[in-house]
Structures are given as C-alpha cells and as structure tokens.
C-alpha atoms as a PDB file:
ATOM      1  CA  UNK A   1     110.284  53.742  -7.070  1.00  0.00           C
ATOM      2  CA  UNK A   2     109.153  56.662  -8.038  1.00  0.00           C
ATOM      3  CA  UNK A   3     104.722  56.959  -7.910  1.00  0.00           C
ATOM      4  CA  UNK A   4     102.602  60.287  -9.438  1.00  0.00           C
ATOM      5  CA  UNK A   5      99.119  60.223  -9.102  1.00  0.00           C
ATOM      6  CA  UNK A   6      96.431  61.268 -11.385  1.00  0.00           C
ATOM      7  CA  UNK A   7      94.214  63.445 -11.801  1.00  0.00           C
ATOM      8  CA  UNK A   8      92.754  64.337  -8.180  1.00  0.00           C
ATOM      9  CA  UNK A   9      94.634  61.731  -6.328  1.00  0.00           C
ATOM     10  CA  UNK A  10      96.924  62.382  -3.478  1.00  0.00           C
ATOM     11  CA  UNK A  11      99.277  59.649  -1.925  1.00  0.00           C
ATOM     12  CA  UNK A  12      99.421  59.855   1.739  1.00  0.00           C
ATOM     13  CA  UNK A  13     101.349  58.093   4.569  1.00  0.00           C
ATOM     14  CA  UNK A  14      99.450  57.265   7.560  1.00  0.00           C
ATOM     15  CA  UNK A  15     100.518  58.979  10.946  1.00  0.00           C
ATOM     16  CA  UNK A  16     101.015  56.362  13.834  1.00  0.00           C
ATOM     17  CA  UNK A  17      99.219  56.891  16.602  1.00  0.00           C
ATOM     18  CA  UNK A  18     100.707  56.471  19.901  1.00  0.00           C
ATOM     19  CA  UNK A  19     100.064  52.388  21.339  1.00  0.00           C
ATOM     20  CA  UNK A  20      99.547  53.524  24.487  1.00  0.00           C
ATOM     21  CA  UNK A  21      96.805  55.033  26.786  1.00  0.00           C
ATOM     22  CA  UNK A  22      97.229  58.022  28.903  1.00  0.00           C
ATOM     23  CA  UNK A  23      96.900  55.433  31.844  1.00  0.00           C
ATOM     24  CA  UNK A  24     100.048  53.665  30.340  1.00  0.00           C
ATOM     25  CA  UNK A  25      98.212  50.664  29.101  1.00  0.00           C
ATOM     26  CA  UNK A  26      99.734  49.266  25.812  1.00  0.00           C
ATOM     27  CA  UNK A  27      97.419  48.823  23.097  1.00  0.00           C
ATOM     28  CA  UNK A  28      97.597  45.772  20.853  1.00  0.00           C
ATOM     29  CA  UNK A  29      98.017  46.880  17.117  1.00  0.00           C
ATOM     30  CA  UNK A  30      94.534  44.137  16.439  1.00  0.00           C
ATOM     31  CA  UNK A  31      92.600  46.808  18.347  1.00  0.00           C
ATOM     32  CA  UNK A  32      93.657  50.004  17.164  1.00  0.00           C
ATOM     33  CA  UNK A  33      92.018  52.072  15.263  1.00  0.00           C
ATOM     34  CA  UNK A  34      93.286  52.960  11.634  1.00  0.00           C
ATOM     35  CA  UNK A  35      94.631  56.606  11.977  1.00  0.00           C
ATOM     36  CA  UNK A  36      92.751  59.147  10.307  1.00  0.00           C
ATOM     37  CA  UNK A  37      96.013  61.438   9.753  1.00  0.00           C
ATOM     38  CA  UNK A  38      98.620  61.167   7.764  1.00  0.00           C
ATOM     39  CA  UNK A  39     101.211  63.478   5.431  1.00  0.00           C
ATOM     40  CA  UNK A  40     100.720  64.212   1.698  1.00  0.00           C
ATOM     41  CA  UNK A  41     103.610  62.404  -0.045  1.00  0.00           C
ATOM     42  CA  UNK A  42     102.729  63.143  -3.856  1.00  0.00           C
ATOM     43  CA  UNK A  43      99.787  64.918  -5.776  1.00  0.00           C
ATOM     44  CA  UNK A  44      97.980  64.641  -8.824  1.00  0.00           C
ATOM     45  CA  UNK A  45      97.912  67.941 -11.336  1.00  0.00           C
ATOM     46  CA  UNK A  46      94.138  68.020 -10.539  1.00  0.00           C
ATOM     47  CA  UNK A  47      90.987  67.455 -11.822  1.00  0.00           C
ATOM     48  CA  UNK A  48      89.335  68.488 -15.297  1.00  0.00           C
ATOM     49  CA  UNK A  49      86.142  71.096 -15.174  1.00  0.00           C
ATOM     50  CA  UNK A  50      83.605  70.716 -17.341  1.00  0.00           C
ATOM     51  CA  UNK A  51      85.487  73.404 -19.706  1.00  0.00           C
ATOM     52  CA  UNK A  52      88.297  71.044 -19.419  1.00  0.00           C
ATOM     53  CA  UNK A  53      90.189  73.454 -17.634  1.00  0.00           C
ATOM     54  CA  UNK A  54      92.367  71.985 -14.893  1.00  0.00           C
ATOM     55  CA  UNK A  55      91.317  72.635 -11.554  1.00  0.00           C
ATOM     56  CA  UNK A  56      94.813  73.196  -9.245  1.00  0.00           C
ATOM     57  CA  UNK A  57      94.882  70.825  -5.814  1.00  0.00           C
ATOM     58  CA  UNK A  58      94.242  72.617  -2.558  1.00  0.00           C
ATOM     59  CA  UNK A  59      96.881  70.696  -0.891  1.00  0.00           C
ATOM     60  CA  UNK A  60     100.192  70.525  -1.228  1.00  0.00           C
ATOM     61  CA  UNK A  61     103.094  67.959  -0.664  1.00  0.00           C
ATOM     62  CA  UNK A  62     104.041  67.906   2.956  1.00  0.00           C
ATOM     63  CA  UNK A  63     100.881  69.027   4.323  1.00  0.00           C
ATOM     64  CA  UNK A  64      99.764  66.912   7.170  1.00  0.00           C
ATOM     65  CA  UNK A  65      95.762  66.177   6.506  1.00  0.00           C
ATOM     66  CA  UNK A  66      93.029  64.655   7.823  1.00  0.00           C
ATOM     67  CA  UNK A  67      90.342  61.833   6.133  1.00  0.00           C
ATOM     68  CA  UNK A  68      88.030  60.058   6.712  1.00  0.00           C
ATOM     69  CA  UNK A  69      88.575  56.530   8.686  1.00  0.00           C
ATOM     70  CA  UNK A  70      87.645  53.899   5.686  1.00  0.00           C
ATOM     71  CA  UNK A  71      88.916  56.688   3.041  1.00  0.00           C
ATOM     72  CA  UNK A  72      91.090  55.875  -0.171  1.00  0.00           C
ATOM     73  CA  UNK A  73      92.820  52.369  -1.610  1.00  0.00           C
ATOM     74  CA  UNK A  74      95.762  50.986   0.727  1.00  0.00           C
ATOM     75  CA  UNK A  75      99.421  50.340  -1.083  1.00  0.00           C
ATOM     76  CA  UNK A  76     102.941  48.900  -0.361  1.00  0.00           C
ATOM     77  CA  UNK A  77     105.174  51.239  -2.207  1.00  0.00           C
ATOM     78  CA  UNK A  78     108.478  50.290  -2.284  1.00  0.00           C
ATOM     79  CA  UNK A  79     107.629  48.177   1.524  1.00  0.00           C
ATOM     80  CA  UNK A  80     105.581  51.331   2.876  1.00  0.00           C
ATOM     81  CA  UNK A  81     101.809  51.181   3.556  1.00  0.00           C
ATOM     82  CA  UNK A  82     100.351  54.464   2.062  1.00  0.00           C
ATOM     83  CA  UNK A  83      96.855  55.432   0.625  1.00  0.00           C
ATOM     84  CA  UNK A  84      95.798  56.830  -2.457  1.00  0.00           C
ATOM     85  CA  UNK A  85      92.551  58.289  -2.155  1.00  0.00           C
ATOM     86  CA  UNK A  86      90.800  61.772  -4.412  1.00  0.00           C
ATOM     87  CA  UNK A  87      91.504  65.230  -3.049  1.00  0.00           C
ATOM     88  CA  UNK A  88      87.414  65.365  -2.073  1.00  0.00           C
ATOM     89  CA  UNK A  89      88.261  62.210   0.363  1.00  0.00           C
ATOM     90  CA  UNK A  90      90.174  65.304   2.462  1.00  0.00           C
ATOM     91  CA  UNK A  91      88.440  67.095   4.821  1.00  0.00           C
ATOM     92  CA  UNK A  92      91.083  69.552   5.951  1.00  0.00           C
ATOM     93  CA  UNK A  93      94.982  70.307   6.523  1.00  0.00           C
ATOM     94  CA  UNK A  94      95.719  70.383   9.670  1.00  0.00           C
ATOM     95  CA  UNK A  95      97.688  73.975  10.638  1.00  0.00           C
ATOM     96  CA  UNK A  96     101.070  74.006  11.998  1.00  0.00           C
ATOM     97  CA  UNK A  97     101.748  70.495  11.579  1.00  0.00           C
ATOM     98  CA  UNK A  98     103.561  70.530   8.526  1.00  0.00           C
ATOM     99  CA  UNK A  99     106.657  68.446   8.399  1.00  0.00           C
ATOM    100  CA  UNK A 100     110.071  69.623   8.344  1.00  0.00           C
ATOM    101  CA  UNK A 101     110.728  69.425   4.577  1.00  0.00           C
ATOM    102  CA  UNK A 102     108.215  72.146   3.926  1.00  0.00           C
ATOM    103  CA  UNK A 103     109.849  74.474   7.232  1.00  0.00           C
ATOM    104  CA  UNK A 104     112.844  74.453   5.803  1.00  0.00           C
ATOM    105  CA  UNK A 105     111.540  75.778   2.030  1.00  0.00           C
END
C-alpha cells in the first residue's frame, strides 16, 4: 500500500533500540522504553501560511529524526508499526545518520 500524508505530516518508522544493557542483561520488550528515533518514510507537501502560501517541509524522506517520546498517532501499514505525527512534533535530524537510500542519491 501505498500512504501520503497531508499537509504537515510525516510518517516515520521507529528505530529499535538495542534489548540489551551494556552489562549484557536482556531487556524484556514490557519494560522498554518507546524509542524516540526513527527514519522519515513519507512527507506531506507542507503546511498553508496565512497567505495560503505553502510552507516547504524541513525534512526530507530518509532523514533519521528525533521526537518526542508520546509524539504522533501509531499505525500498522501494510503489518509495520509507524507514526504519523506534524513536522512541529520534530525536534531535529539527526546528522550523519541518514540511511543508505539517501547515500547512494
């Protein structure tokens, strides 16, 4: 299936976070923590000013992003867990960490 957001919305993947402990204990997935990473999957064209002009997205498919914990609406997509959740949700792109679509381009 194919899924575009509107507006300001960006669909993002959760990153897994590692179920283990530096110590090597394993971490039961009932007490850990929702990541607060993930990857930009699709965007929205943007929001609307109040000229009506459309405001471009700061972030782009592929970028690898960080939110807040309890940000945006959880989806299954096509048997994937992703979030949708507004471009303002965002609080950065995190350097460097883009994924290997976007190296390649």
């Amino acid at each position: 299936m194919k899924f575009r957001p509107l507006h300001d919305r960006v669909l993002v993947r959760r990153v897994d976070e590692e179920e283990t402990t530096a110590g090597g204990i394993i971490i039961p997935d009932t007490a850990q923590e929702k990541p607060m990473e993930g990857t930009v999957l699709a965007i929205g064209p943007g929001a609307r000013d109040e000229q009506g002009k459309l405001v471009p997205m700061d972030v782009e498919v592929g970028d690898r992003v960080l939110f807040g914990k309890w940000s945006g609406n959880e989806v299954t997509i096509d048997g994937d867990e992703l979030s949708i959740m507004k471009e303002s949700d965002i609080m950065g792109v995190i350097e460097g960490a883009q994924t290997q679509r976007k190296k390649a381009a």
